[in-house]
Every structure is written in structure tokens, then in C-alpha cells.
Protein backbone atom coordinates (compact mmCIF):
# COMPACT_ATOMS: atom_id res chain seq x y z
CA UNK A 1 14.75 -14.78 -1.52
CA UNK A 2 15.90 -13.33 -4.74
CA UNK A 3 13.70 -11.04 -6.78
CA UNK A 4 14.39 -10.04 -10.31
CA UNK A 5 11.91 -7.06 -11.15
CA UNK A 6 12.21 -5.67 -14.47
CA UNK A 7 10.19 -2.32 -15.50
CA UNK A 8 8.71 -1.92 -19.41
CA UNK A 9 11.41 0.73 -20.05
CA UNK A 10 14.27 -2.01 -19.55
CA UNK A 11 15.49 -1.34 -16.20
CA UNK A 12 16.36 -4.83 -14.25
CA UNK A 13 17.01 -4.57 -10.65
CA UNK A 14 17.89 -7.33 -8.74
CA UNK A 15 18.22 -8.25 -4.67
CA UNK A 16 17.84 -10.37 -1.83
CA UNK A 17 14.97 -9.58 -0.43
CA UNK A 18 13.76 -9.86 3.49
CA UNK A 19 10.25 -11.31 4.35
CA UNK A 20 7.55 -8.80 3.28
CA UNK A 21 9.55 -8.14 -0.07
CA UNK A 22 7.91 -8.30 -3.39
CA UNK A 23 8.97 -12.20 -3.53
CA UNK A 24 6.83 -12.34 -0.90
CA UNK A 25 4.54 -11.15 -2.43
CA UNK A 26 4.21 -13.07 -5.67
CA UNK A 27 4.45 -16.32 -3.66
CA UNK A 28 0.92 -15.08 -2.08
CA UNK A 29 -0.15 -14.26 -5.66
CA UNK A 30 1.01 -17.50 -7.04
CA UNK A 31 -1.33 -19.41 -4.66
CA UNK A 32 -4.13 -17.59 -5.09
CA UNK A 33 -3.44 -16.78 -8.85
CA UNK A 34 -2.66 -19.82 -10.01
CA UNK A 35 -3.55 -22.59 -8.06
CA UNK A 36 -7.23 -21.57 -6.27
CA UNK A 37 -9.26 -19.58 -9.67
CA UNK A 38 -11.17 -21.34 -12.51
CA UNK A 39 -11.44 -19.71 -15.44
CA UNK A 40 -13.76 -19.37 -18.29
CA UNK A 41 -13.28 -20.56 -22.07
CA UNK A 42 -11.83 -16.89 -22.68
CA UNK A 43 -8.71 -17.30 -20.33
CA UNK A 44 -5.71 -16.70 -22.61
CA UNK A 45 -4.53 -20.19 -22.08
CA UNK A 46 -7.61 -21.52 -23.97
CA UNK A 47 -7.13 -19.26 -26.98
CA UNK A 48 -3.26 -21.00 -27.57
CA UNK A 49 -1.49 -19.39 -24.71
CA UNK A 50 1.40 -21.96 -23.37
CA UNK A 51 0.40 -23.21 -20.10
CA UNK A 52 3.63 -22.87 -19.34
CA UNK A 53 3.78 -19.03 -19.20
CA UNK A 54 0.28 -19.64 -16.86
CA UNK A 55 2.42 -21.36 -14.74
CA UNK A 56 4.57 -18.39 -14.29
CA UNK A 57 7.66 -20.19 -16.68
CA UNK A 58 8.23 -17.78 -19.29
CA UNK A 59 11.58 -15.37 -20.85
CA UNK A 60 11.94 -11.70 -19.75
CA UNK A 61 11.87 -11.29 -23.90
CA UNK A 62 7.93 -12.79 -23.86
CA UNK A 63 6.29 -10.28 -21.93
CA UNK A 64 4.88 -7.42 -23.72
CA UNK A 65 3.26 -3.96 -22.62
CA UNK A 66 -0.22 -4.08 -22.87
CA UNK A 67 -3.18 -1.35 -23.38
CA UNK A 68 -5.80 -0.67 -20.79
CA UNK A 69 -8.11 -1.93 -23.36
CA UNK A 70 -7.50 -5.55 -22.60
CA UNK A 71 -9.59 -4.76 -19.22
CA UNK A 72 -12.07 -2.56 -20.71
CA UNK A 73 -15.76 -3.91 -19.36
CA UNK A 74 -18.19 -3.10 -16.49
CA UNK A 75 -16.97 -5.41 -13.84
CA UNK A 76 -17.89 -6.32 -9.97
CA UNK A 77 -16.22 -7.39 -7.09
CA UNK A 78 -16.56 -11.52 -5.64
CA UNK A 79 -16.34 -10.10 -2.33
CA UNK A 80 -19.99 -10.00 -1.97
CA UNK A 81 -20.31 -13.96 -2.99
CA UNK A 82 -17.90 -15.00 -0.58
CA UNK A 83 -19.88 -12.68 2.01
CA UNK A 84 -23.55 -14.11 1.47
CA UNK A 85 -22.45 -18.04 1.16
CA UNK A 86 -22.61 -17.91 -3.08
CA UNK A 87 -18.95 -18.79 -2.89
CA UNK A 88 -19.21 -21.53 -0.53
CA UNK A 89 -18.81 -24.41 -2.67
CA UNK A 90 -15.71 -23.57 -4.19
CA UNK A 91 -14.36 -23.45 -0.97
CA UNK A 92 -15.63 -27.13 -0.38
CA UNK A 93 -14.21 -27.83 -3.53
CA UNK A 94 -10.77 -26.47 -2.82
CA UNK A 95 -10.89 -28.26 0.56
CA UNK A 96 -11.78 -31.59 -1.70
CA UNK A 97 -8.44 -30.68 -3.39
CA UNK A 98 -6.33 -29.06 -1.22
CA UNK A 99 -4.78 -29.06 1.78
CA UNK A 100 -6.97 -26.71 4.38
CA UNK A 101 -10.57 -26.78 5.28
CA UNK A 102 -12.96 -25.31 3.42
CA UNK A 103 -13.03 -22.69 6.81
CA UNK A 104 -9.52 -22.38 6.04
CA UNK A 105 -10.06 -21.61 2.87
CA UNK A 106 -12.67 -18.98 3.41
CA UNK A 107 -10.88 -17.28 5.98
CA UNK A 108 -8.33 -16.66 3.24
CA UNK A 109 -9.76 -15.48 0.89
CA UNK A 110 -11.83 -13.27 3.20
CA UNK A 111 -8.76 -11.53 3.71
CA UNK A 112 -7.73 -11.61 -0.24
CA UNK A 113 -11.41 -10.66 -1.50
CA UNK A 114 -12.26 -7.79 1.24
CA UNK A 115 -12.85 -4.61 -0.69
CA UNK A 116 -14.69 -1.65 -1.08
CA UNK A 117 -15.37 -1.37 -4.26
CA UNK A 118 -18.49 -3.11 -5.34
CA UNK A 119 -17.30 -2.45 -9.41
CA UNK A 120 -15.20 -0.79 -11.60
CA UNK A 121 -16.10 0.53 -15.54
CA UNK A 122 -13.25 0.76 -17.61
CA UNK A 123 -13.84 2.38 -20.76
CA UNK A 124 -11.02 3.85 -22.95
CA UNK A 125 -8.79 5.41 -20.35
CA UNK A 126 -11.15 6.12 -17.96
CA UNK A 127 -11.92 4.15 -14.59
CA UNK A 128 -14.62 4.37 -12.57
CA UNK A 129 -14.35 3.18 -9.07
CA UNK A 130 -17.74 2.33 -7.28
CA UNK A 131 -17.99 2.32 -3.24
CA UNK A 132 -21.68 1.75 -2.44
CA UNK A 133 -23.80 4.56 -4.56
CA UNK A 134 -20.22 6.53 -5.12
CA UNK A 135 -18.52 6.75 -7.91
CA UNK A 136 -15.13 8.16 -8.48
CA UNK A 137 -13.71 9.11 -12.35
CA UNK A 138 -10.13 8.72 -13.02
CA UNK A 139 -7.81 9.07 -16.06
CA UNK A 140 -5.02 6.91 -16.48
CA UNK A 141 -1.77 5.84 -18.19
CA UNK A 142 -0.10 2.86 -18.52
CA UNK A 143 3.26 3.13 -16.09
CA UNK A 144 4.77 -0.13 -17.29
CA UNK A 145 4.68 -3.80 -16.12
CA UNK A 146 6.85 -5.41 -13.32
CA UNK A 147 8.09 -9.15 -13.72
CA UNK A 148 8.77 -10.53 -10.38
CA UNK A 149 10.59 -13.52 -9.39
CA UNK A 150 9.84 -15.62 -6.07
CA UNK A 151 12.02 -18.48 -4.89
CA UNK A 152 10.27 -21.37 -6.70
CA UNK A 153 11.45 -20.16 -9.59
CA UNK A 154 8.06 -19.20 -11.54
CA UNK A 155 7.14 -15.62 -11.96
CA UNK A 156 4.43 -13.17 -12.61
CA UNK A 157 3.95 -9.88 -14.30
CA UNK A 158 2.16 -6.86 -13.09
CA UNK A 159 0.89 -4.01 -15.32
CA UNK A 160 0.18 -0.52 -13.98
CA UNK A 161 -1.80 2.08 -14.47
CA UNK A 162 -1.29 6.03 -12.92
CA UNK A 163 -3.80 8.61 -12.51
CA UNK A 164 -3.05 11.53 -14.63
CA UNK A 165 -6.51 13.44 -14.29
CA UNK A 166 -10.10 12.71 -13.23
CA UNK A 167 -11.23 13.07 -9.24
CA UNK A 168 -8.26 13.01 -7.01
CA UNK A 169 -10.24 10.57 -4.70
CA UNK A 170 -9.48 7.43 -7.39
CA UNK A 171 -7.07 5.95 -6.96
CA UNK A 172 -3.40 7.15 -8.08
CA UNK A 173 -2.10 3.50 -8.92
CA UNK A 174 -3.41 0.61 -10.01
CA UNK A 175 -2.28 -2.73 -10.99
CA UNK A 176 -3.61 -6.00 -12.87
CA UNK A 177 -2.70 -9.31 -11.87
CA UNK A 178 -4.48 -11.46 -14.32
CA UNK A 179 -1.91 -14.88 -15.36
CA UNK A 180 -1.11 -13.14 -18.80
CA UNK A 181 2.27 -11.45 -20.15
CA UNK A 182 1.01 -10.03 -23.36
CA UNK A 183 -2.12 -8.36 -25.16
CA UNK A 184 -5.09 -10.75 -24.28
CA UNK A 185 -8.96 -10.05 -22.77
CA UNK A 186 -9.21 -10.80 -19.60
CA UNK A 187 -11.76 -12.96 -18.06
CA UNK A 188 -11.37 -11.93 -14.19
CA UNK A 189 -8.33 -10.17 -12.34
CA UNK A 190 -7.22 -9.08 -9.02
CA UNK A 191 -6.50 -5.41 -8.39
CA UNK A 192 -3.69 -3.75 -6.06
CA UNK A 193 -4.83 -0.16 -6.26
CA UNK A 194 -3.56 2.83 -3.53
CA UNK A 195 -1.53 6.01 -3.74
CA UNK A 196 1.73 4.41 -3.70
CA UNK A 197 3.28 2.27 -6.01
CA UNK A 198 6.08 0.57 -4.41
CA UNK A 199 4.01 -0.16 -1.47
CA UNK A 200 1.48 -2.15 -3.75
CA UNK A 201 4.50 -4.38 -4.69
CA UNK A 202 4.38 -5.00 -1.24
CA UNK A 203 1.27 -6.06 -0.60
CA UNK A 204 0.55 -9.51 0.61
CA UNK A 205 -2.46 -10.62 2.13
CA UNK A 206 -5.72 -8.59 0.13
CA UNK A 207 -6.09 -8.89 -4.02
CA UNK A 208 -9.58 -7.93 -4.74
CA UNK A 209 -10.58 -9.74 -7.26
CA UNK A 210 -13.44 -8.85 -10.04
CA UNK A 211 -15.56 -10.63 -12.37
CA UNK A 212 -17.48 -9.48 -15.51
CA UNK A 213 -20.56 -7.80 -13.77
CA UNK A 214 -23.03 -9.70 -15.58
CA UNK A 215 -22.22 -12.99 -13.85
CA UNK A 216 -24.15 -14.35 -11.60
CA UNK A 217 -22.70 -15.12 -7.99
CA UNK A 218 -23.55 -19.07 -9.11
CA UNK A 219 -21.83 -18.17 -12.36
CA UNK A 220 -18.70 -16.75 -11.00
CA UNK A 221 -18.69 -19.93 -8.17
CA UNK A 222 -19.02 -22.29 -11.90
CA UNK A 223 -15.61 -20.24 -13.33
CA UNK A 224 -13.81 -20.53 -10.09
CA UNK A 225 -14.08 -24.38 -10.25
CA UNK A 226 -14.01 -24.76 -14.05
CA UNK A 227 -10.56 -26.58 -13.25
């Protein structure tokens, strides 16, 4: 697998890549990104975006750095949903569609959904991470965006964020995965957040994935199928 992964600042790396390499990795994400979310009449494809680019077709010279600002909002995890039975249907629906049970279908996204954190604030550069009644304050920068290339031939961009103050227990990296390559507000995303940024590249099987907090678990179930 070749992966082409080019940072904000300009530097392009490229490889061949074993299993468990970042074009792993964006293969997951496309399937899960792409093909199993609805989205709501805000999604940056209804306001004019090319559907193309939401495909993952798009030019290294499209993609554009983006503020924190696009994800500003108080926003909860649909880990919860899929927990209590509230996301059931869309699995149905997916297994009316697809190609795996609905059980299937659960099971993964068990896996992709599991999480922690309940919700996360972001307001100006601060990000608050909620685990039960605990809340943890960090301040962050934007680090630059990855573009990452998987052996289909569509890609995806990634735009992180690093702690540079707040409570050490938040964490140090984070990253948005949210179908859009330039400034835009999103309407869900998933999350890859740790200590170590590399490693999040890496990661395959769990994207937590949060909705605008005053949904309602039959609302967010609505969104997911809205396509």
C-alpha cells in the first residue's frame, strides 16, 4: 500500500507501507467516514462543497489549514445511543443496505464508538474533555493537517490539534476527521485523541465519534440515515 502524507508546512513523505500503516488506517476511516454516517443540511457538501472532495477525490493544492473554530460547540459522544438500543435502527438500516447484519454492524461500531468521554466544549482554544462528572481543561494549537492516501485511490485529511497549556491530564493530541479539506462548520466528527501523534495515525479500529449535544439520541439515529 502506498501512502502519500503531506503535513501543512509542505513536507510530502511518501512509502510503502505494511498492514497497520496509516493506509490502513484511512481505509477503516473511509468506511466508516464515508460510507456508514448521515449527515445534516449543514454538512459542507450541502452548502456547495463538490461531492467529489466528500468522496475523498480532491488535489493536494485544495486542502487548506483550518482554525479550531470550525469545531467550536458543546458536543457529546454517540457511544451512549449505540449502548442503550437508540442507535439500533441505523444499524437495521445499514444492514438493509449493506453487506453485514445489522449485529455485524453493531459490533463495529461498538468497537469505533467506545469512548470515555461523554462530551467535549470547545470554545476559542480551549477543550474541555468530560469523563463521567470530570472535566479536564486544555489549551491547544493547531499542529497542521495530514492528507493520507489508501490504495483505492481516494484520500482523507486530518487536522491536529497539540496541547500547549491547561491540565496535563487532556489530552496532548488531538485530531478531526470530519469529510472536509477546508474552513467549514462541522456537523459531527470522529476524534483520535492520545499523547502521541504518530501513533494516532495508526489507529484503526476506535474513532469516537460526537454529535452536537443538543440532539437527541432519535435525532442523531435521523442524521446518521439522512442518506
Amino acid at each position: 500500500m502506498k501512502l502519500l502524507s503531506a503535513r501543512s508546512a509542505g513536507v510530502v513523505v511518501v512509502g510503502l507501507l505494511t498492514m497497520g500503516s496509516y493506509s490502513t488506517v484511512w481505509a477503516a476511516d473511509h468506511e466508516h467516514d464515508h460510507d456508514d454516517h448521515g449527515h445534516g443540511h449543514d454538512h459542507a457538501h450541502d452548502h456547495g462543497q463538490d461531492k467529489d472532495i466528500y468522496a475523498g477525490y480532491f488535489d493536494d493544492d485544495q486542502v487548506e489549514d483550518r482554525k479550531l473554530s470550525d469545531w467550536e460547540g458543546d458536543w457529546q459522544s454517540v457511544y451512549p445511543y449505540l449502548q442503550d438500543g437508540t442507535l439500533d435502527p441505523v444499524f437495521a438500516h445499514k444492514a438493509a443496505h449493506g453487506d453485514k447484519t445489522a449485529a455485524e454492524y453493531k459490533a463495529y461500531y461498538e468497537k469505533g464508538y467506545q469512548t470515555d468521554v461523554n462530551r467535549i466544549v470547545i470554545d476559542g482554544d480551549e477543550v474541555t474533555f468530560y469523563e463521567g462528572d470530570e472535566a479536564r481543561t486544555g489549551e491547544y494549537v493547531y499542529d497542521g493537517h495530514e492528507i493520507l492516501t489508501y490504495e483505492a485511490g481516494n484520500r482523507g485529511v486530518r487536522y491536529v490539534f497539540e496541547r500547549e497549556g491547561g491540565d496535563e491530564e487532556a489530552p496532548k493530541y488531538f485530531q478531526f476527521s470530519d469529510h472536509a479539506i477546508s474552513p467549514n462548520d462541522a456537523d459531527h466528527y470522529h476524534l483520535y485523541m492520545g499523547d502521541d501523534r504518530d501513533a494516532l495515525l495508526e489507529e484503526v479500529t476506535n474513532w469516537p465519534t460526537y454529535y452536537p449535544s443538543d440532539l437527541s439520541g432519535e435525532e442523531v439515529a435521523e442524521e446518521m440515515m439522512a442518506h
